[in-house]
N, C-alpha and C. Protein backbone atom coordinates (compact mmCIF):
# COMPACT_ATOMS: atom_id res chain seq x y z
N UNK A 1 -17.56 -3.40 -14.09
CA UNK A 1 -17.56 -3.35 -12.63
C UNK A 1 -16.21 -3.80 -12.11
N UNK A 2 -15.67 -3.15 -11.33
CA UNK A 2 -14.49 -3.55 -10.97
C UNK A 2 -14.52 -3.70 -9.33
N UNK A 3 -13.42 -4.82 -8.78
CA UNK A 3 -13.92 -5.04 -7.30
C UNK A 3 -12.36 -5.08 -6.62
N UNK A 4 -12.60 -4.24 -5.70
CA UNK A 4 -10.89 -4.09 -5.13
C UNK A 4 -11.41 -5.28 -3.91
N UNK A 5 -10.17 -6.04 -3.84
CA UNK A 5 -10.43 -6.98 -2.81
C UNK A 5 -9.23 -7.46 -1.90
N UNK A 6 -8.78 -7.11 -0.43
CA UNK A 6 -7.81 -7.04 0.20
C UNK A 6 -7.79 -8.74 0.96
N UNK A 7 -6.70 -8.99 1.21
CA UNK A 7 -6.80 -10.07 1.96
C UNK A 7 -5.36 -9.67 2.97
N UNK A 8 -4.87 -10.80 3.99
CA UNK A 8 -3.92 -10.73 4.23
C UNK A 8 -4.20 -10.20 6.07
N UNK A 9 -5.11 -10.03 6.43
CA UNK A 9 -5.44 -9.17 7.95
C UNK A 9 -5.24 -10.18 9.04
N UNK A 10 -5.47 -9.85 10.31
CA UNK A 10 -5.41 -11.02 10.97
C UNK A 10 -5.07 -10.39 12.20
N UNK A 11 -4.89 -11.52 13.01
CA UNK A 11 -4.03 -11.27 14.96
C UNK A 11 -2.43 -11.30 14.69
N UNK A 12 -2.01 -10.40 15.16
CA UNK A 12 -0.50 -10.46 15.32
C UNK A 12 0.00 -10.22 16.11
N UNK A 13 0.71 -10.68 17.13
CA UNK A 13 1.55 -9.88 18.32
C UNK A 13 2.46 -8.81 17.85
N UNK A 14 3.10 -7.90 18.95
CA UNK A 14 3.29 -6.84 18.96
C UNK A 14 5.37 -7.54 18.27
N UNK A 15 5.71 -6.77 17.04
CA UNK A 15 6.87 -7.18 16.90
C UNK A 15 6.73 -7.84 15.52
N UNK A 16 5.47 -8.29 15.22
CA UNK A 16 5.33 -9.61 14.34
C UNK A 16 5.54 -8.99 13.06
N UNK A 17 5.35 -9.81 12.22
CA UNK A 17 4.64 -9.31 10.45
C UNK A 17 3.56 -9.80 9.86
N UNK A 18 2.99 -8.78 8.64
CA UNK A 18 2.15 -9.28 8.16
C UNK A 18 2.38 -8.57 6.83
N UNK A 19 1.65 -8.90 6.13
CA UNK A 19 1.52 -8.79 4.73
C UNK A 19 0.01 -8.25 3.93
N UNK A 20 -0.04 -7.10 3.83
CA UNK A 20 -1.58 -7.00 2.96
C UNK A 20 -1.68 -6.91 1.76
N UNK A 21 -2.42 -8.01 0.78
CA UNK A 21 -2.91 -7.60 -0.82
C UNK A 21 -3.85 -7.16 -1.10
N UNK A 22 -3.81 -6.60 -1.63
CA UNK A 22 -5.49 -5.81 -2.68
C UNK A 22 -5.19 -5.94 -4.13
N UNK A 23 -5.98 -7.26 -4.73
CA UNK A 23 -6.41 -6.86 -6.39
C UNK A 23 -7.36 -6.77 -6.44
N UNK A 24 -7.22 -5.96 -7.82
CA UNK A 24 -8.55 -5.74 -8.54
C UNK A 24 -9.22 -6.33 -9.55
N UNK A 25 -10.21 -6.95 -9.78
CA UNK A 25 -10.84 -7.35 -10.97
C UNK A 25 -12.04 -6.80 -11.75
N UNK A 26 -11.91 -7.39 -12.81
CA UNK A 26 -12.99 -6.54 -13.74
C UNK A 26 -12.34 -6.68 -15.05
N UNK A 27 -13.00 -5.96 -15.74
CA UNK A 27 -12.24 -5.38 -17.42
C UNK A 27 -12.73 -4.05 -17.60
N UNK A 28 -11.97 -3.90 -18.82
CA UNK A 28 -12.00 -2.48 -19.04
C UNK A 28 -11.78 -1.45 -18.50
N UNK A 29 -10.78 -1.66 -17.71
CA UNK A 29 -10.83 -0.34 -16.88
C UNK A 29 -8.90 -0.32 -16.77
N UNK A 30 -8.42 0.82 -16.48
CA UNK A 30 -7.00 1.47 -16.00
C UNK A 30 -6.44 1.68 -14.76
N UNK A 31 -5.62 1.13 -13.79
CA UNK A 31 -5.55 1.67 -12.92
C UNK A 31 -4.40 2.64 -12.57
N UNK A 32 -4.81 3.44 -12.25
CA UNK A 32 -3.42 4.55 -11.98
C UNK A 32 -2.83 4.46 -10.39
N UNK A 33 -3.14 5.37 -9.46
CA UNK A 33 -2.54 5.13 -8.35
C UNK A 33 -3.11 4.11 -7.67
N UNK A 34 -2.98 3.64 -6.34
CA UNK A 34 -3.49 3.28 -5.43
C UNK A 34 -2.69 3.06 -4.12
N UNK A 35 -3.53 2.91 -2.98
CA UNK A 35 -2.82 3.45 -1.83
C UNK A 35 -3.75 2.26 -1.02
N UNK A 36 -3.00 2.64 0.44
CA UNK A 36 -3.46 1.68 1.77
C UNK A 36 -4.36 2.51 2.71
N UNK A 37 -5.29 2.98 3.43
CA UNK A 37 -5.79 3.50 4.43
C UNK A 37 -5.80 3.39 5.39
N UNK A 38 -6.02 3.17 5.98
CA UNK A 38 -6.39 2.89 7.73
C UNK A 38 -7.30 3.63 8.93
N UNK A 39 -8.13 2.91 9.37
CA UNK A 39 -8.80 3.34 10.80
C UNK A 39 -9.07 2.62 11.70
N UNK A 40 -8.57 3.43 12.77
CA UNK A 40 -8.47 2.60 13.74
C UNK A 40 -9.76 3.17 14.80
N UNK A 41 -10.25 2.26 16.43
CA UNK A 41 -11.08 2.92 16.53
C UNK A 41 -11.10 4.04 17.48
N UNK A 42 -12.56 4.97 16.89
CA UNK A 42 -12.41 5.81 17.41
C UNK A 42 -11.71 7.13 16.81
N UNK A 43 -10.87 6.95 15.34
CA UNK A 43 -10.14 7.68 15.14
C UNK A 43 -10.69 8.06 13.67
N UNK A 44 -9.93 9.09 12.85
CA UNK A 44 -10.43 9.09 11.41
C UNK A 44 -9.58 8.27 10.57
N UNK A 45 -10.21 7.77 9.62
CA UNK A 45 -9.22 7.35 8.54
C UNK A 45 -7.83 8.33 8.12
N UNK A 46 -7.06 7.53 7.47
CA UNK A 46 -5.48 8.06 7.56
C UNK A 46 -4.63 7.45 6.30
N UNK A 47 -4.29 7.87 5.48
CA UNK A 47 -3.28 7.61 4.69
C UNK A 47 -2.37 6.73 4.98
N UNK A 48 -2.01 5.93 4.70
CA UNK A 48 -0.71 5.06 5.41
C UNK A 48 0.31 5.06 4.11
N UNK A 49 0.18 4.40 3.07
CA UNK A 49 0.73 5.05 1.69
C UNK A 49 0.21 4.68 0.42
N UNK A 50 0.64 5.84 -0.47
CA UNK A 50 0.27 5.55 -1.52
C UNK A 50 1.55 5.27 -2.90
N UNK A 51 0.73 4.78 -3.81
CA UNK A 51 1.99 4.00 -5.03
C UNK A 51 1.17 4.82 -6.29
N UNK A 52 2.31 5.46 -7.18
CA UNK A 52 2.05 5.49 -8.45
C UNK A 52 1.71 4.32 -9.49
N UNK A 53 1.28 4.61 -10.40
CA UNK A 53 1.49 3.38 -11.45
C UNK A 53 2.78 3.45 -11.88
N UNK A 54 3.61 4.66 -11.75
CA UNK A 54 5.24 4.10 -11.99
C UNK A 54 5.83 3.54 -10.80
N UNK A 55 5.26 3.38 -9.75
CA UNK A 55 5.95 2.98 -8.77
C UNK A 55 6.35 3.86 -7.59
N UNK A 56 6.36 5.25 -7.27
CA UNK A 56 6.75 6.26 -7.09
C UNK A 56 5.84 5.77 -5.12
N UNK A 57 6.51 6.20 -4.18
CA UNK A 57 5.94 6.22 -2.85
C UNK A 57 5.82 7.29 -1.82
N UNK A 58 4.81 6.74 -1.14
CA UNK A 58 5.16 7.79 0.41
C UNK A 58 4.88 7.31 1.43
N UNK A 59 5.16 7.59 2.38
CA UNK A 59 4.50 7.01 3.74
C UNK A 59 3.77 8.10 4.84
N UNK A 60 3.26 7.64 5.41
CA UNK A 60 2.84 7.85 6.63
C UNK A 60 3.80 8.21 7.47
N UNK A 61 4.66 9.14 8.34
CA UNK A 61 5.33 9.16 9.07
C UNK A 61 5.45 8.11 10.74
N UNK A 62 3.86 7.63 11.10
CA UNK A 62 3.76 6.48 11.43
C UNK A 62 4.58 5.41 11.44
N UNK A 63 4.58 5.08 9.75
CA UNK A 63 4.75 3.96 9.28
C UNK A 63 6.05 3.85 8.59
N UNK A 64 6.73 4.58 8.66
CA UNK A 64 8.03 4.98 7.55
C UNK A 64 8.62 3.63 8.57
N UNK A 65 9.80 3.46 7.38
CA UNK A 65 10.55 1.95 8.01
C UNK A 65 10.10 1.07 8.29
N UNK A 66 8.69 0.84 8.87
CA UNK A 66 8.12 -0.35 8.82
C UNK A 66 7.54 -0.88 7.73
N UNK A 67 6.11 0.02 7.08
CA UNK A 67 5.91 -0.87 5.93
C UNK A 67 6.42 -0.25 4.70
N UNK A 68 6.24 -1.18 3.53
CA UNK A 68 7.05 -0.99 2.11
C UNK A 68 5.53 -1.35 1.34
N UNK A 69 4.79 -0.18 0.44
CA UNK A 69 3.85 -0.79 -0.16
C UNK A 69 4.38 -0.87 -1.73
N UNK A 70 4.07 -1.74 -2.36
CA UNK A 70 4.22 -2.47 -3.90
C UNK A 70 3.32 -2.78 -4.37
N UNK A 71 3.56 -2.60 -5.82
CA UNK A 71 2.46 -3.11 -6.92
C UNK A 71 3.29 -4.16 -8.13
N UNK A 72 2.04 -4.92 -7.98
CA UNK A 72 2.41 -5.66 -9.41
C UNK A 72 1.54 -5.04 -10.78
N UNK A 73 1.85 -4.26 -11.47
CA UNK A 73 0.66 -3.61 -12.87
C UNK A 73 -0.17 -4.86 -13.43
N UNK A 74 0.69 -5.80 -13.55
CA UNK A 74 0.44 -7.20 -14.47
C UNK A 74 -0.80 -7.49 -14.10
N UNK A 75 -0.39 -7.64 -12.42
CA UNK A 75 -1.66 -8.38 -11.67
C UNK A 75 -2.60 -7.56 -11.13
N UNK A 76 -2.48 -6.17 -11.62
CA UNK A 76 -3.67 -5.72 -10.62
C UNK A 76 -3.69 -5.75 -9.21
N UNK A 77 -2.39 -5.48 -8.59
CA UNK A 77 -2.38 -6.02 -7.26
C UNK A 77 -1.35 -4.97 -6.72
N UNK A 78 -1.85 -4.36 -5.44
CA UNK A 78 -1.38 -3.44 -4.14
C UNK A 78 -0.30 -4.81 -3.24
N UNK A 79 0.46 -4.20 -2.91
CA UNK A 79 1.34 -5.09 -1.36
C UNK A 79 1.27 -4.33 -0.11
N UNK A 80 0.90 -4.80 0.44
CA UNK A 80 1.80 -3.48 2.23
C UNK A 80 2.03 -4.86 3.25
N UNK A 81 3.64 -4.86 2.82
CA UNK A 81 4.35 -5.57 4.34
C UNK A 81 4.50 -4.90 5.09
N UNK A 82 4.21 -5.72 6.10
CA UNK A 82 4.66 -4.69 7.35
C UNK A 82 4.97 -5.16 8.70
N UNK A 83 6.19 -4.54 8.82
CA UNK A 83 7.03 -5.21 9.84
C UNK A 83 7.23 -4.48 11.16
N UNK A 84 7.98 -5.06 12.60
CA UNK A 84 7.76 -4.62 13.59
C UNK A 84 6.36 -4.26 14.27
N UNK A 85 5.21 -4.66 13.83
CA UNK A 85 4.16 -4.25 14.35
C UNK A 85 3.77 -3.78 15.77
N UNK A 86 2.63 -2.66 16.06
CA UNK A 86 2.79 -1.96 17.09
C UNK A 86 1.29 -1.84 17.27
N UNK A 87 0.97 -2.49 18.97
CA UNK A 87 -0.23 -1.67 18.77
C UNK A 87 -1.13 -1.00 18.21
N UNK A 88 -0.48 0.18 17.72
CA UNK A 88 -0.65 1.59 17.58
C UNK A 88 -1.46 1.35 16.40
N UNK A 89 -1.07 -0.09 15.34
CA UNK A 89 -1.01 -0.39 14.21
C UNK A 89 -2.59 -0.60 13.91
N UNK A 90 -3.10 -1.34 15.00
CA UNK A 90 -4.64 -1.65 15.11
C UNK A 90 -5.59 -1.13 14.19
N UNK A 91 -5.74 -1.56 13.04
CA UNK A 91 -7.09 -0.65 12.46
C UNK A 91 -7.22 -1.49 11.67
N UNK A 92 -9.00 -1.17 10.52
CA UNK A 92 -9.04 -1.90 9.23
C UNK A 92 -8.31 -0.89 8.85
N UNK A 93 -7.79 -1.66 7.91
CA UNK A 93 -6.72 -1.07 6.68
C UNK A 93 -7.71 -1.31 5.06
N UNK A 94 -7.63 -0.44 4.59
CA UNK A 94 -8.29 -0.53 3.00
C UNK A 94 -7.96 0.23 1.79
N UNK A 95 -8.00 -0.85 1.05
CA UNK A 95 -6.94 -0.05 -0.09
C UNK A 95 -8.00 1.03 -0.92
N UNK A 96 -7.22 1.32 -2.03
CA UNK A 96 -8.36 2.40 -2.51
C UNK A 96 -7.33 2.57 -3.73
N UNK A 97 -8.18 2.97 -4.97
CA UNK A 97 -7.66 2.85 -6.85
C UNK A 97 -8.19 4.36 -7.19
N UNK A 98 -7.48 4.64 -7.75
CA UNK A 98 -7.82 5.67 -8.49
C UNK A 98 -7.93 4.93 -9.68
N UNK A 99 -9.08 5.12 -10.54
CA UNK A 99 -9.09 4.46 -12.15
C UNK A 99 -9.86 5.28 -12.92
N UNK A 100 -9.70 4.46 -14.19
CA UNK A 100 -10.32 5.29 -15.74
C UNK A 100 -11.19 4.07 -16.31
N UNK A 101 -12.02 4.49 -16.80
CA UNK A 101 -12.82 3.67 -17.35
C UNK A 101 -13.14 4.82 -18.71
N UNK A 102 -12.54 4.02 -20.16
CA UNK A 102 -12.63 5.05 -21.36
C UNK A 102 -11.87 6.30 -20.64
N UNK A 103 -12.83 7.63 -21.23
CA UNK A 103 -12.47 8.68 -20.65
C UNK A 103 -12.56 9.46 -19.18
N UNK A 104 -13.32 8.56 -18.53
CA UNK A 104 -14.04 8.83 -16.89
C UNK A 104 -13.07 8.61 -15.87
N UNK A 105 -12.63 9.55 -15.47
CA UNK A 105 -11.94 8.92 -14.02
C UNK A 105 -12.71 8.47 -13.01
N UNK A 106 -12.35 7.82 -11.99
CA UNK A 106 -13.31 7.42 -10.86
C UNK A 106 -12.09 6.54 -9.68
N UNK A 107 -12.98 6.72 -8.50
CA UNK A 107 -12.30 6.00 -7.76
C UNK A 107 -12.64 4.52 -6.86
N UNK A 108 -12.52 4.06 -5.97
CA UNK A 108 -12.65 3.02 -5.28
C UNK A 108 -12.63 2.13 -4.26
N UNK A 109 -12.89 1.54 -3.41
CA UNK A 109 -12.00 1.09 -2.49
C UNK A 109 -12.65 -0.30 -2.37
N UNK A 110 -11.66 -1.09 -1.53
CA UNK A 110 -12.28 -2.43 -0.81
C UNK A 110 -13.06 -2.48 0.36
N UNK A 111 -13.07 -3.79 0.64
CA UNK A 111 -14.14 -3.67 1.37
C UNK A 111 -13.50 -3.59 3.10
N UNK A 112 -12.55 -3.37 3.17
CA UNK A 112 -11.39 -3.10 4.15
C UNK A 112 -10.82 -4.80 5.14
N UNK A 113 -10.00 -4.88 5.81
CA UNK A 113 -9.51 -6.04 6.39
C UNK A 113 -9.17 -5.32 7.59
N UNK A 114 -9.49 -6.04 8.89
CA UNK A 114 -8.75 -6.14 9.81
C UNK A 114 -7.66 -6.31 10.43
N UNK A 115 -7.04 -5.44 11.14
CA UNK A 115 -5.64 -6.01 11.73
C UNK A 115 -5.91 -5.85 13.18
N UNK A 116 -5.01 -6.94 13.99
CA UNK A 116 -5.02 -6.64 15.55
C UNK A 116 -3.82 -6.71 16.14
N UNK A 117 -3.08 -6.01 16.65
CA UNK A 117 -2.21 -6.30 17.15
C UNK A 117 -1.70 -6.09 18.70
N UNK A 118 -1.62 -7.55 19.09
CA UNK A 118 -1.39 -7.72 20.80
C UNK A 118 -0.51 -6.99 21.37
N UNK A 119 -0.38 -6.85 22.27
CA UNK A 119 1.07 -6.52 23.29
C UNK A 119 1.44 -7.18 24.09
């Protein structure tokens, strides 16, 4: 069983930073990509970015220049800083794994975190 688990959400004024983690725990299992989501309300969920297991990125056109998402492999662990915050930014954010377990691919997500951001 593996459990993606984000922390890092919160109130921020408009300008501020914040920082989101997602690891994963469990055994036995591989993780290959994983990425950040977002919804805000009222709206559909949205890509914000995703990371290879080599490291490889993209963004959200949103979000380009503001956030930078990172992984640690070691730790099982997603990053998304993110800076200048905007309104606009408002949503749970939730990460999501692509993984292998043996020969099975499968995927995942957390249980999402909140962000708010004032003006």
């Amino acid at each position: 069983q593996v459990q993606l688990v984000e922390s890092g959400g919160g109130l921020v004024q408009a300008g501020g930073s914040l920082r989101l983690a997602c690891a994963a725990s469990g055994s036995g299992f591989a993780i290959n990509a994983m990425g950040w989501y977002r919804q805000a309300p009222g709206k559909q969920r949205e890509l914000v970015a995703p990371i290879t297991r080599g490291g490889s990125t993209n963004y959200a056109d949103a979000v380009k220049g503001r956030f930078t998402i990172s992984r640690d492999n070691a730790k099982n662990t997603v990053y998304l800083p993110r800076n200048s915050l905007e309104p606009e930014d408002t949503a749970v954010y939730s990460c999501h794994a692509h993984l292998r377990r043996g020969h099975v691919d499968y995927h995942d997500w957390g249980q999402g975190t909140q962000v708010t951001v004032s003006s």
